[in-house]
PDB file of N, CA and C in Angstrom:
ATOM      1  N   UNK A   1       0.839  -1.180   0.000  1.00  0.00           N
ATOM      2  CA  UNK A   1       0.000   0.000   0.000  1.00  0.00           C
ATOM      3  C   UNK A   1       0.888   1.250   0.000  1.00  0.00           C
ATOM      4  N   UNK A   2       0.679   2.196  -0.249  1.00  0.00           N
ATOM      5  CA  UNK A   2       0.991   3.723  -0.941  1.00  0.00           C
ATOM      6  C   UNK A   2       0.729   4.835  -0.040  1.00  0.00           C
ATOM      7  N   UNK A   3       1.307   5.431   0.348  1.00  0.00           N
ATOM      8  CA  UNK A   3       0.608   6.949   0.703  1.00  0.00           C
ATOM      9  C   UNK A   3       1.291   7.987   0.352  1.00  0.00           C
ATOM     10  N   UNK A   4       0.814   8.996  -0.322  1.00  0.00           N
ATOM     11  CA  UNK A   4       1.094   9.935  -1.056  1.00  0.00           C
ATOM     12  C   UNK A   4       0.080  11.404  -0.693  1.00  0.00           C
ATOM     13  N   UNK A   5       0.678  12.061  -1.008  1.00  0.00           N
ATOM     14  CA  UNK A   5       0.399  13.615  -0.717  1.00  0.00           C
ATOM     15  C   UNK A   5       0.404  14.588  -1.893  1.00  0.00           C
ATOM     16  N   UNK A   6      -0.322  15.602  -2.541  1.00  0.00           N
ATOM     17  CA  UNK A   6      -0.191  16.084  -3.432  1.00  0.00           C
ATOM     18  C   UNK A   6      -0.597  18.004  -3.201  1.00  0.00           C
ATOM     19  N   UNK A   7       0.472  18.346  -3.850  1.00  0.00           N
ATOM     20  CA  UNK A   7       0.185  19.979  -3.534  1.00  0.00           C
ATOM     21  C   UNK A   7      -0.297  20.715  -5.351  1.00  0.00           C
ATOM     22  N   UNK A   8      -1.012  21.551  -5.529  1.00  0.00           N
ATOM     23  CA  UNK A   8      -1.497  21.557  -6.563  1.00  0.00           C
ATOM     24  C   UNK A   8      -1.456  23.393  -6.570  1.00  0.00           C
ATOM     25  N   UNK A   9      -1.132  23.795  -7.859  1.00  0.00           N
ATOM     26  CA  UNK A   9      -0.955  25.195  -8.519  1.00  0.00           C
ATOM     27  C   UNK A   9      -0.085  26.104  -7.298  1.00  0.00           C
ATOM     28  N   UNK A  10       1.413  25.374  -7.262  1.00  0.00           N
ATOM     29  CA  UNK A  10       2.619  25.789  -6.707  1.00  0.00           C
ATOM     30  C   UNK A  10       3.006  26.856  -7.599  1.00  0.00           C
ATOM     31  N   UNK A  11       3.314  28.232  -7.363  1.00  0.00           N
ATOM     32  CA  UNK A  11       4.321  29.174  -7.914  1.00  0.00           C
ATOM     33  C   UNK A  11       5.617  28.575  -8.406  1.00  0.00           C
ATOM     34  N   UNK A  12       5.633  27.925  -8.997  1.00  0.00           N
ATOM     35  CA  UNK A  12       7.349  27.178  -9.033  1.00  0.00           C
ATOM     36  C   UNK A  12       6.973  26.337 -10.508  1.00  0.00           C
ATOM     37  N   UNK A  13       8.280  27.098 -11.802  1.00  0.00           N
ATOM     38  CA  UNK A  13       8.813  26.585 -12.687  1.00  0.00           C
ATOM     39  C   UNK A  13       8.676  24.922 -12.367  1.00  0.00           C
ATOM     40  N   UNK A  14       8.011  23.805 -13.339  1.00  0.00           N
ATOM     41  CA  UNK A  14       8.529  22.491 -13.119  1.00  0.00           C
ATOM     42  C   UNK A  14       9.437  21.904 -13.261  1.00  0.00           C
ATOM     43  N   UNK A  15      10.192  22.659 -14.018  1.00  0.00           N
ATOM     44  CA  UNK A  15      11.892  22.581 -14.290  1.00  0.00           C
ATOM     45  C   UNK A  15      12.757  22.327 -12.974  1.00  0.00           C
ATOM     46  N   UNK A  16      12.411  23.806 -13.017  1.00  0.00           N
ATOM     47  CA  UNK A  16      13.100  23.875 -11.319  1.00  0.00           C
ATOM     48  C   UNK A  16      12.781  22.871 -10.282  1.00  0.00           C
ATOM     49  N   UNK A  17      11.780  22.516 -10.400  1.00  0.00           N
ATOM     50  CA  UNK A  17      11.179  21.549  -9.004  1.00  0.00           C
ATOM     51  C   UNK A  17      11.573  20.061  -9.267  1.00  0.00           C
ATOM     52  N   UNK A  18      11.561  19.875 -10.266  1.00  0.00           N
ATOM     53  CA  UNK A  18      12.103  18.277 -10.888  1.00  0.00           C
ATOM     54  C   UNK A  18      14.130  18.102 -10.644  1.00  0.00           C
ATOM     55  N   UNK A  19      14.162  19.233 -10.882  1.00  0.00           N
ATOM     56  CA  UNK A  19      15.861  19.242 -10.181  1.00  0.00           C
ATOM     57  C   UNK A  19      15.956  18.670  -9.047  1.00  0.00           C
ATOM     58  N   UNK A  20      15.197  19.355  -8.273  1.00  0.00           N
ATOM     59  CA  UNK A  20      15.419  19.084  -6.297  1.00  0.00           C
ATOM     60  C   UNK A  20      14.850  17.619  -6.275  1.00  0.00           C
ATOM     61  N   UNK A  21      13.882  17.325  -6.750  1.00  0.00           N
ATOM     62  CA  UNK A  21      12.903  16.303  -7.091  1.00  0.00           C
ATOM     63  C   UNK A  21      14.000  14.680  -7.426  1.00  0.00           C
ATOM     64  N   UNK A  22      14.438  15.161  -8.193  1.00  0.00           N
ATOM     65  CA  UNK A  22      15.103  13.845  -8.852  1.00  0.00           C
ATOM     66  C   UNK A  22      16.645  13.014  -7.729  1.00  0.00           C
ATOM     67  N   UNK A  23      16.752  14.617  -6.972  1.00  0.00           N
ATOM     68  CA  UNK A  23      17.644  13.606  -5.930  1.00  0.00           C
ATOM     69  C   UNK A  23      17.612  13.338  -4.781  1.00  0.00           C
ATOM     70  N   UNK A  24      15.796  12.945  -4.679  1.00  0.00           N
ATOM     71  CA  UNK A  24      15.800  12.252  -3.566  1.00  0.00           C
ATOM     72  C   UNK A  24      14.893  11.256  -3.504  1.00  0.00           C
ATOM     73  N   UNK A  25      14.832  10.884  -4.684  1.00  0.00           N
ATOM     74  CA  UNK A  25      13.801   9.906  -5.184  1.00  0.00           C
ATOM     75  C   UNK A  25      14.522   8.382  -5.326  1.00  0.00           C
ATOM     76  N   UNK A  26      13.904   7.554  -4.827  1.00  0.00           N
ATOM     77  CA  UNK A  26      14.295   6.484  -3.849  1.00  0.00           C
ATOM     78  C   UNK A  26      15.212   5.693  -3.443  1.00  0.00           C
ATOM     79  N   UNK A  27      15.054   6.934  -2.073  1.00  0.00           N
ATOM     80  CA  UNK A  27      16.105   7.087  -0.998  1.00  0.00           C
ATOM     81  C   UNK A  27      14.393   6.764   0.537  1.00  0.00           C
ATOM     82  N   UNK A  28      15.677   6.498   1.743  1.00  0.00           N
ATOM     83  CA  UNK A  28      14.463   6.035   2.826  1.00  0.00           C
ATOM     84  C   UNK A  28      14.259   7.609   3.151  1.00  0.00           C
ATOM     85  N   UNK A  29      13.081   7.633   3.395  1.00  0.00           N
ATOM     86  CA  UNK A  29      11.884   9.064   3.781  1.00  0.00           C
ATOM     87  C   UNK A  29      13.212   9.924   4.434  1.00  0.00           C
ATOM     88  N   UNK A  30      13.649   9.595   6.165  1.00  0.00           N
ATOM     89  CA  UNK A  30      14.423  10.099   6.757  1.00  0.00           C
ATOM     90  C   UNK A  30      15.906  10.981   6.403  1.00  0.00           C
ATOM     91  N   UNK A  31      16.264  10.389   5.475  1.00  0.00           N
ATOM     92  CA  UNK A  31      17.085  10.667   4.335  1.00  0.00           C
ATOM     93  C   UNK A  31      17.062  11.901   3.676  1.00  0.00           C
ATOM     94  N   UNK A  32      16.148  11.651   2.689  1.00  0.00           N
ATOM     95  CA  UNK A  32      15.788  12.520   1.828  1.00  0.00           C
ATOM     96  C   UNK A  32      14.965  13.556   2.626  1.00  0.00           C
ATOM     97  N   UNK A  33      14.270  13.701   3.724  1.00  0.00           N
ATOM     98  CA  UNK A  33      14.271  14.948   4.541  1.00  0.00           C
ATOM     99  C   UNK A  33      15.052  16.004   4.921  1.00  0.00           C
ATOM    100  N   UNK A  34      15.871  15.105   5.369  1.00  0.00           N
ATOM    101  CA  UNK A  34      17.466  15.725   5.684  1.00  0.00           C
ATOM    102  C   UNK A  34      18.528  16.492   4.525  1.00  0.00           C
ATOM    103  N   UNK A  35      18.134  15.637   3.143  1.00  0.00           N
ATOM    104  CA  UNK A  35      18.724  16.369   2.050  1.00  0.00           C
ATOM    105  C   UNK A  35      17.965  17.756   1.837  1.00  0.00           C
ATOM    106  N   UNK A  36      16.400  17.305   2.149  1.00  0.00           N
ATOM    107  CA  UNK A  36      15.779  18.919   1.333  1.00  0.00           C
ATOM    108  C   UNK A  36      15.829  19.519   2.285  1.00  0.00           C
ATOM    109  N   UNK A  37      15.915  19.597   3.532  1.00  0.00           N
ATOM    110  CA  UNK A  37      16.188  20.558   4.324  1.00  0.00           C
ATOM    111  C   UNK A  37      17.869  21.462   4.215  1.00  0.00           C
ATOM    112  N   UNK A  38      18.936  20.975   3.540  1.00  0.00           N
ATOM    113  CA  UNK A  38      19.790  21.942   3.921  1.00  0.00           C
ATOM    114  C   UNK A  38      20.157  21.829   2.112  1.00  0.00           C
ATOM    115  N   UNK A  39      18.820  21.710   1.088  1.00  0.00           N
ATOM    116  CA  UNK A  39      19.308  22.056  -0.180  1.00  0.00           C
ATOM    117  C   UNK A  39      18.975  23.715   0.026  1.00  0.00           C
ATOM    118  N   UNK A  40      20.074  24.351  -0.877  1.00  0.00           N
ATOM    119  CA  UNK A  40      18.962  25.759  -0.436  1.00  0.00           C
ATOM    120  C   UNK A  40      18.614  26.140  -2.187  1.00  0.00           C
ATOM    121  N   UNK A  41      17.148  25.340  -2.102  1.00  0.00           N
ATOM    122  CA  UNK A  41      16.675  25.768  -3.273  1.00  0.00           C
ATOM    123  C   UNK A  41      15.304  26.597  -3.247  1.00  0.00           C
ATOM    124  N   UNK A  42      14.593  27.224  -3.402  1.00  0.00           N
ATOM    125  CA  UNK A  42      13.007  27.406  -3.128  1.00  0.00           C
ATOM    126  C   UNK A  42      12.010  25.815  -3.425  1.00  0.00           C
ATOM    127  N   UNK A  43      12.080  25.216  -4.589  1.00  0.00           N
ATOM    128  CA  UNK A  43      11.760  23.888  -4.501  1.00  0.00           C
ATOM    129  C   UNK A  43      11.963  22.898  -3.303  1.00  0.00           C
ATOM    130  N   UNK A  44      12.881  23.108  -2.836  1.00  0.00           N
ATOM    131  CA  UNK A  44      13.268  21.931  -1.592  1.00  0.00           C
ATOM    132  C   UNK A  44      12.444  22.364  -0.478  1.00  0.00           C
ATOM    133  N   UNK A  45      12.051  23.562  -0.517  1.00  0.00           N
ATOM    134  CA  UNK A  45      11.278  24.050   0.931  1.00  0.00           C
ATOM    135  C   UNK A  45      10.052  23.669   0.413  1.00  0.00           C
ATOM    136  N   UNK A  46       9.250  23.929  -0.574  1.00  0.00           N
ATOM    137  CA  UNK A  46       7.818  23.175  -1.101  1.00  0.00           C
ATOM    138  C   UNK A  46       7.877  21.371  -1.040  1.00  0.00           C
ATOM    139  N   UNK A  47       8.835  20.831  -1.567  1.00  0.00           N
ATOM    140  CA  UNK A  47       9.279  19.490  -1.410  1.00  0.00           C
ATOM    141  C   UNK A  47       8.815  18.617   0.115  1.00  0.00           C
ATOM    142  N   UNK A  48       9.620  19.435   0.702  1.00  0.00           N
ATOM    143  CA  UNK A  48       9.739  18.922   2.260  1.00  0.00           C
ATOM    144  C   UNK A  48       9.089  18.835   2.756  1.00  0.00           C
ATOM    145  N   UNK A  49       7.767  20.205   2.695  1.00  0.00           N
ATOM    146  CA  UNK A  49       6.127  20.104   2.869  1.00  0.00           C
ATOM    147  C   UNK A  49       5.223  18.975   2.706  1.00  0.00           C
ATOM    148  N   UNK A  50       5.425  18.765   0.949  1.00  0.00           N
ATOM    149  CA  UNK A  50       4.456  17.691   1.041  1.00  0.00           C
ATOM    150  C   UNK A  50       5.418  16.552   1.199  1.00  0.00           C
ATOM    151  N   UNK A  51       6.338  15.939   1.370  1.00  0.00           N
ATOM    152  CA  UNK A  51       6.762  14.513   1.758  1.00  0.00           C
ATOM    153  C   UNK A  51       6.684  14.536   3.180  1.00  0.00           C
ATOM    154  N   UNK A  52       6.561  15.758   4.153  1.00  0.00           N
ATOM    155  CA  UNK A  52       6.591  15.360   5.417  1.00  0.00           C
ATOM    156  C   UNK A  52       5.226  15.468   5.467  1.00  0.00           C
ATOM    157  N   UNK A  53       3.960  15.859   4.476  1.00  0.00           N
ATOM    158  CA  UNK A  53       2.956  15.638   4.654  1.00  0.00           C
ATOM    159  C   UNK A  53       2.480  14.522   4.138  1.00  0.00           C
ATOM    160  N   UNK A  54       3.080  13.477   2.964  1.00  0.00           N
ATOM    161  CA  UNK A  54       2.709  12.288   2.811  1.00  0.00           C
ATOM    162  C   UNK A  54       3.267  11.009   3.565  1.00  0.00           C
ATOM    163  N   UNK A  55       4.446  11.735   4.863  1.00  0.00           N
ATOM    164  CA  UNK A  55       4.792  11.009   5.877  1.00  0.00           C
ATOM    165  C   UNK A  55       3.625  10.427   6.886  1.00  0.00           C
ATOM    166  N   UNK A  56       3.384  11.981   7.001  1.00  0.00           N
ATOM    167  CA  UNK A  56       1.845  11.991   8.375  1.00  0.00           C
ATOM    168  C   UNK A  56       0.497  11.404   7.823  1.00  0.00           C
ATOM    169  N   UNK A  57       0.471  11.426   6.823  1.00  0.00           N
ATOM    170  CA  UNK A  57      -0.696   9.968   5.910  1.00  0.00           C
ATOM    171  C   UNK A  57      -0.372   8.818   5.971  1.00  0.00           C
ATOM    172  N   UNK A  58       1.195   8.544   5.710  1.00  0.00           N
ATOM    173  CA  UNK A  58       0.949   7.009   5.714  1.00  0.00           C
ATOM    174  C   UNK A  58       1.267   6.122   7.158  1.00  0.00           C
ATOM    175  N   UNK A  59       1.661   7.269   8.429  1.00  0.00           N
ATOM    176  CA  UNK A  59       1.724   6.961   9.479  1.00  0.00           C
ATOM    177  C   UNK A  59       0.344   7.149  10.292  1.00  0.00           C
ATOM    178  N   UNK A  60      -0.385   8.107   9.737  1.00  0.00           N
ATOM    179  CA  UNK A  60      -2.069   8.349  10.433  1.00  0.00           C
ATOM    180  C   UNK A  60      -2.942   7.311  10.059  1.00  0.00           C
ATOM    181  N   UNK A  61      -3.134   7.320   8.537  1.00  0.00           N
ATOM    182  CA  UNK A  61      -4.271   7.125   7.710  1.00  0.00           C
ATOM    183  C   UNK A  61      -4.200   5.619   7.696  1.00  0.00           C
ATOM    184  N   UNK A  62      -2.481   4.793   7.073  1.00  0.00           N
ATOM    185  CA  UNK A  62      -2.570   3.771   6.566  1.00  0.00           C
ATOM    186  C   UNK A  62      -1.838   3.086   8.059  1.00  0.00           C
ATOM    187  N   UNK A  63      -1.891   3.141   8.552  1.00  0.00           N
ATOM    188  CA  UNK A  63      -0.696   2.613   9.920  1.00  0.00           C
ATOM    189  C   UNK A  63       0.495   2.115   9.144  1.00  0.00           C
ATOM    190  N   UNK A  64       1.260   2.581   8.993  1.00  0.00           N
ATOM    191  CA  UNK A  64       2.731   2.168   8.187  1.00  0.00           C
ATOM    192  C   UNK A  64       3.660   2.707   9.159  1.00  0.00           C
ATOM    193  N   UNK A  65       4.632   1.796   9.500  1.00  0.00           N
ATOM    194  CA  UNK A  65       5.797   1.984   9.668  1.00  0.00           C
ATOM    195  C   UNK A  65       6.803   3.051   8.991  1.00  0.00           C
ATOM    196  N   UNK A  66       7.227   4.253   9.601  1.00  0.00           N
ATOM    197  CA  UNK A  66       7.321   5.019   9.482  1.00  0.00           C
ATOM    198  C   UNK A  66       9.219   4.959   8.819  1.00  0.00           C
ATOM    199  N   UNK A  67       9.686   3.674   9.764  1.00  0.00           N
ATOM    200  CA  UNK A  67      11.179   3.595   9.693  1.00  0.00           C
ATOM    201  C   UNK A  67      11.632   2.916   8.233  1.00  0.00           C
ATOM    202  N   UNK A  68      10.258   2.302   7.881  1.00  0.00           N
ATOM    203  CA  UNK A  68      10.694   1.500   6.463  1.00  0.00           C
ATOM    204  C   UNK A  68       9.977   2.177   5.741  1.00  0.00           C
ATOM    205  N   UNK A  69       9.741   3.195   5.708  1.00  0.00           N
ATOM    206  CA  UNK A  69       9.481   4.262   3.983  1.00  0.00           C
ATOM    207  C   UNK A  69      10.032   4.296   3.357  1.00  0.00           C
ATOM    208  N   UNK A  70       9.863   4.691   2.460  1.00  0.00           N
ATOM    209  CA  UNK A  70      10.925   5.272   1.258  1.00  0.00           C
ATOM    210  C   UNK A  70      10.122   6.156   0.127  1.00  0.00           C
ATOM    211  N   UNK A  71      10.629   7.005  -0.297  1.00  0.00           N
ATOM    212  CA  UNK A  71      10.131   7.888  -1.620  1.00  0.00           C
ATOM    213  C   UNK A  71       9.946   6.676  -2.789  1.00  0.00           C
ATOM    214  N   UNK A  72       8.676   6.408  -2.793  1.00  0.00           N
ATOM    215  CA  UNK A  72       8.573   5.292  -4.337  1.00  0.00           C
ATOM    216  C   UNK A  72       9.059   6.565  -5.492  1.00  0.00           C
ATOM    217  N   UNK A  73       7.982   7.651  -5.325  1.00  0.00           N
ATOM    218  CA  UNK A  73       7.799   8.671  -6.363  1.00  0.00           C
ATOM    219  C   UNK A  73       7.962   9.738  -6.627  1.00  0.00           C
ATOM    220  N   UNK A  74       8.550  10.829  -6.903  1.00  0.00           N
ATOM    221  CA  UNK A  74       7.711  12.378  -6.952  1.00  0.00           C
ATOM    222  C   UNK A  74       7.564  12.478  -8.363  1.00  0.00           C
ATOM    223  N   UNK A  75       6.606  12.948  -8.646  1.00  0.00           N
ATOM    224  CA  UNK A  75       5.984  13.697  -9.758  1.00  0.00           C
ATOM    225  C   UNK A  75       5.690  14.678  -9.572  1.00  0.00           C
ATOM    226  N   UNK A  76       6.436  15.879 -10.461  1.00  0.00           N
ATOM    227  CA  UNK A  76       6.721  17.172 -10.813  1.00  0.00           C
ATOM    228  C   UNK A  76       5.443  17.601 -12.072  1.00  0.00           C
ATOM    229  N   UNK A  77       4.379  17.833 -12.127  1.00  0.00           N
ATOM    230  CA  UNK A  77       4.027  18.025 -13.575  1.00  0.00           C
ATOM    231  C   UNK A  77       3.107  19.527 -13.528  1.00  0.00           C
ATOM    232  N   UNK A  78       3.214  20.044 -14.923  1.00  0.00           N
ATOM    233  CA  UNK A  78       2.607  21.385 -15.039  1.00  0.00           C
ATOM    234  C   UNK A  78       2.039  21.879 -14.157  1.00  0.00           C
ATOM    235  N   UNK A  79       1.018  22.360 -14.014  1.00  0.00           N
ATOM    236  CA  UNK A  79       0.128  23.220 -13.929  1.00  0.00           C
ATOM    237  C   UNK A  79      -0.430  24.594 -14.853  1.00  0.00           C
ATOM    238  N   UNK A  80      -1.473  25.144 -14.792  1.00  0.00           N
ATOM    239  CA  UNK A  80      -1.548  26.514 -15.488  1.00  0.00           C
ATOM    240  C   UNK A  80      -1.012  27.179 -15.459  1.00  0.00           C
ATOM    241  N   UNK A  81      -0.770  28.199 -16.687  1.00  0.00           N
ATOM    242  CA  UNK A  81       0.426  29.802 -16.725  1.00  0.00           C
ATOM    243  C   UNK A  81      -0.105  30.444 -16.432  1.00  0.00           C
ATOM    244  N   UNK A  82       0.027  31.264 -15.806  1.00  0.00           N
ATOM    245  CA  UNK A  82      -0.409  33.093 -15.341  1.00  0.00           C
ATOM    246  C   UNK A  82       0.344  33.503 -16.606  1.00  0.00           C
ATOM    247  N   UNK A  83      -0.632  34.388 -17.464  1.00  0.00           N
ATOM    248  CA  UNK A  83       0.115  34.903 -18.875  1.00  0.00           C
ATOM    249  C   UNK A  83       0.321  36.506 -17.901  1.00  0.00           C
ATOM    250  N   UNK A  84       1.114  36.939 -18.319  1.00  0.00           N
ATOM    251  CA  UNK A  84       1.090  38.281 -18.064  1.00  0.00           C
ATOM    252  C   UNK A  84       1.943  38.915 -19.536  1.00  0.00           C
ATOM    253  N   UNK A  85       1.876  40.312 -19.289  1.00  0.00           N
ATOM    254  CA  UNK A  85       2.537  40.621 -20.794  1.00  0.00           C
ATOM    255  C   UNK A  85       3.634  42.149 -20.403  1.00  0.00           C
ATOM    256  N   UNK A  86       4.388  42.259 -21.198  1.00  0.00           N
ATOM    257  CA  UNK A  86       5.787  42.821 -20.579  1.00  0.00           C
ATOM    258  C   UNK A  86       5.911  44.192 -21.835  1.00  0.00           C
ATOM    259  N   UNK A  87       5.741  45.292 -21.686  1.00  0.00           N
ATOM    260  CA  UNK A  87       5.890  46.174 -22.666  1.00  0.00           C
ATOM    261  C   UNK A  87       7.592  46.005 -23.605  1.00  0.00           C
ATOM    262  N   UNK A  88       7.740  46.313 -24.470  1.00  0.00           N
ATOM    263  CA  UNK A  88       8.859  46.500 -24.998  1.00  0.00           C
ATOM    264  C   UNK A  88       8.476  47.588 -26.394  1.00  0.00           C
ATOM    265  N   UNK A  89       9.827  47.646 -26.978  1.00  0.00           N
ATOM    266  CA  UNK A  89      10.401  48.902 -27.513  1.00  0.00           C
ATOM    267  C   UNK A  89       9.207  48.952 -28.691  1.00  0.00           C
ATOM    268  N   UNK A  90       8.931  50.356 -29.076  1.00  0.00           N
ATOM    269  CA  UNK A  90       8.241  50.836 -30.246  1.00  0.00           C
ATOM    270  C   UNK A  90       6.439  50.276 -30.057  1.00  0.00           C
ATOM    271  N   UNK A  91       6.191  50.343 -28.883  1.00  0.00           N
ATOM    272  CA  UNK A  91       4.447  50.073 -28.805  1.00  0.00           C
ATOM    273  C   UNK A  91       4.177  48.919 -28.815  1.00  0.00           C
ATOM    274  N   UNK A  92       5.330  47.468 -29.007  1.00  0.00           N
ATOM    275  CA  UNK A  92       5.234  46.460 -28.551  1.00  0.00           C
ATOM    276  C   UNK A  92       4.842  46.046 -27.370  1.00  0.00           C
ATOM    277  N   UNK A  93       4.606  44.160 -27.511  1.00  0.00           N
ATOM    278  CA  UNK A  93       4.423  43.864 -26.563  1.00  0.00           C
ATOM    279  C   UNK A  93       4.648  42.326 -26.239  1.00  0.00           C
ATOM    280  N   UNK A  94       5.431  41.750 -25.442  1.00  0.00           N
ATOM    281  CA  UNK A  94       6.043  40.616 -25.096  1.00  0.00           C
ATOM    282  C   UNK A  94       4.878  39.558 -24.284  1.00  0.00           C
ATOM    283  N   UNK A  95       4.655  38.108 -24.270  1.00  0.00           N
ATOM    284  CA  UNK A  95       4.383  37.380 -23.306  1.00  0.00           C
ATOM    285  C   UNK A  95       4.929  37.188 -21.865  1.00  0.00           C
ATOM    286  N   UNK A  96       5.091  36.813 -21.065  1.00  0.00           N
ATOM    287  CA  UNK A  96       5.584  36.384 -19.821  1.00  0.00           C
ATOM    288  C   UNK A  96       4.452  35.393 -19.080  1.00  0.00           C
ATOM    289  N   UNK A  97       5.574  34.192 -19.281  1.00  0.00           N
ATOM    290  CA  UNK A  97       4.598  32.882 -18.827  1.00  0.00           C
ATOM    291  C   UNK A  97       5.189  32.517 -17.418  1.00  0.00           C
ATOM    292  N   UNK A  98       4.208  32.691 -16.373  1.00  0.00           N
ATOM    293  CA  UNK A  98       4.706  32.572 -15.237  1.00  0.00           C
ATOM    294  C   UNK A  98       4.220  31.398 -14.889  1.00  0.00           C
ATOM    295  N   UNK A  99       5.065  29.788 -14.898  1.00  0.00           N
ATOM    296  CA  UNK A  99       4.847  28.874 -14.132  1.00  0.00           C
ATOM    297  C   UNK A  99       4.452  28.320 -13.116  1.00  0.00           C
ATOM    298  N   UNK A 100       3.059  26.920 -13.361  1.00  0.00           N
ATOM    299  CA  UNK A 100       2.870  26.843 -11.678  1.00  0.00           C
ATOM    300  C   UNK A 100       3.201  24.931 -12.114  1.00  0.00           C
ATOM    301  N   UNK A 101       3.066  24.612 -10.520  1.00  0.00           N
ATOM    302  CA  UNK A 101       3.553  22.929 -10.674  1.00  0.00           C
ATOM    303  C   UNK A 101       2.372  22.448  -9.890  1.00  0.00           C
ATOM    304  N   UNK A 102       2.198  20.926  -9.969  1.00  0.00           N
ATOM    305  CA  UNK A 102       1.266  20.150  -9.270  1.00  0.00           C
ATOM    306  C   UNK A 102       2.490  19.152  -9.098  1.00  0.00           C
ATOM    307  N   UNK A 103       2.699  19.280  -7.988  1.00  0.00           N
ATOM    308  CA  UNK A 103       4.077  18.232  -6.907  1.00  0.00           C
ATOM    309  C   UNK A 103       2.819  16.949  -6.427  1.00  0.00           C
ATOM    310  N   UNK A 104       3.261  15.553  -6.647  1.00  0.00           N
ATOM    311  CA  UNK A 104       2.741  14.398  -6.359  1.00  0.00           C
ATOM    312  C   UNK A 104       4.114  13.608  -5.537  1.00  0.00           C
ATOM    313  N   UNK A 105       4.025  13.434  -4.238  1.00  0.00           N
ATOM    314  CA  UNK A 105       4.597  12.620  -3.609  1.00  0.00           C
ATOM    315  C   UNK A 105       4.583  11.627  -3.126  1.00  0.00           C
ATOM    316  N   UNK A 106       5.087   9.788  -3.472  1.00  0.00           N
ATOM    317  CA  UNK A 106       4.711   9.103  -3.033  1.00  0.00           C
ATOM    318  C   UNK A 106       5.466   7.762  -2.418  1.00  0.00           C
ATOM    319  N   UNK A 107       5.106   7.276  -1.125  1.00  0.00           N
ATOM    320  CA  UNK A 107       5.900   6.865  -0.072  1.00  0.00           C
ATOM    321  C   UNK A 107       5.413   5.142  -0.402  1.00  0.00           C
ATOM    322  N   UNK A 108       6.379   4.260  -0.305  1.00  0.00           N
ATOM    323  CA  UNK A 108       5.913   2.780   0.063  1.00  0.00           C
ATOM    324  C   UNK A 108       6.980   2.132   1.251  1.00  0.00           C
ATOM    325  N   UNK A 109       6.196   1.286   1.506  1.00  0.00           N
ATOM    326  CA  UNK A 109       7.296   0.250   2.878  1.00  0.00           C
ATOM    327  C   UNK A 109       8.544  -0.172   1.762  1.00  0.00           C
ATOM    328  N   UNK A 110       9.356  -0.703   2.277  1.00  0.00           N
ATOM    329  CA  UNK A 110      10.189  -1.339   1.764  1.00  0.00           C
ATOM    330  C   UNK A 110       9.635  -3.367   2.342  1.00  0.00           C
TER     331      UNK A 110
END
């Protein structure tokens, strides 16, 4: 069984978040806490949120052993753009696509 946590229309490039994302993906829970806490990325502080919130699910919800977790998953994927638009030279006018993410985190026993 699974427990997972999901945060949805994050301010944060998915680029960016799949960086922090990819190195701590399966590693035991305790671990990879400890990494996103002294990454200093803005991603690692959203990260840490929901894996220490899909910690407290699969220790509340599912009774799981907390010492044999491990990150099965994270999934980094889109979300909607905030278009905004940026003046430039001669009465122009530029796009500006401001990125959001839907972070999926997910924990199994070993």
């Amino acid at each position: 069984m699974e427990a997972k946590a999901t945060l949805k229309f994050v301010r944060i490039s998915p680029r960016k978040a799949r960086l922090v994302a990819k190195n701590v993906k399966n590693m035991p829970v305790e671990k990879a806490l400890d990494i996103l806490q002294f990454t200093p990325k803005k991603a690692a502080r959203i990260i840490y949120k929901v894996m220490y919130s899909a910690l407290s699910n699969a220790e509340n919800n599912y009774s799981m052993d907390v010492d044999r977790l491990y990150v099965k998953n994270i999934l980094v994927n889109e979300g909607p753009m905030w278009k905004r638009i940026r003046p430039r030279a001669m009465g122009r006018a530029t796009r500006i696509l401001k990125r959001t993410s839907h972070i999926t985190v997910i924990l199994d026993e070993e």
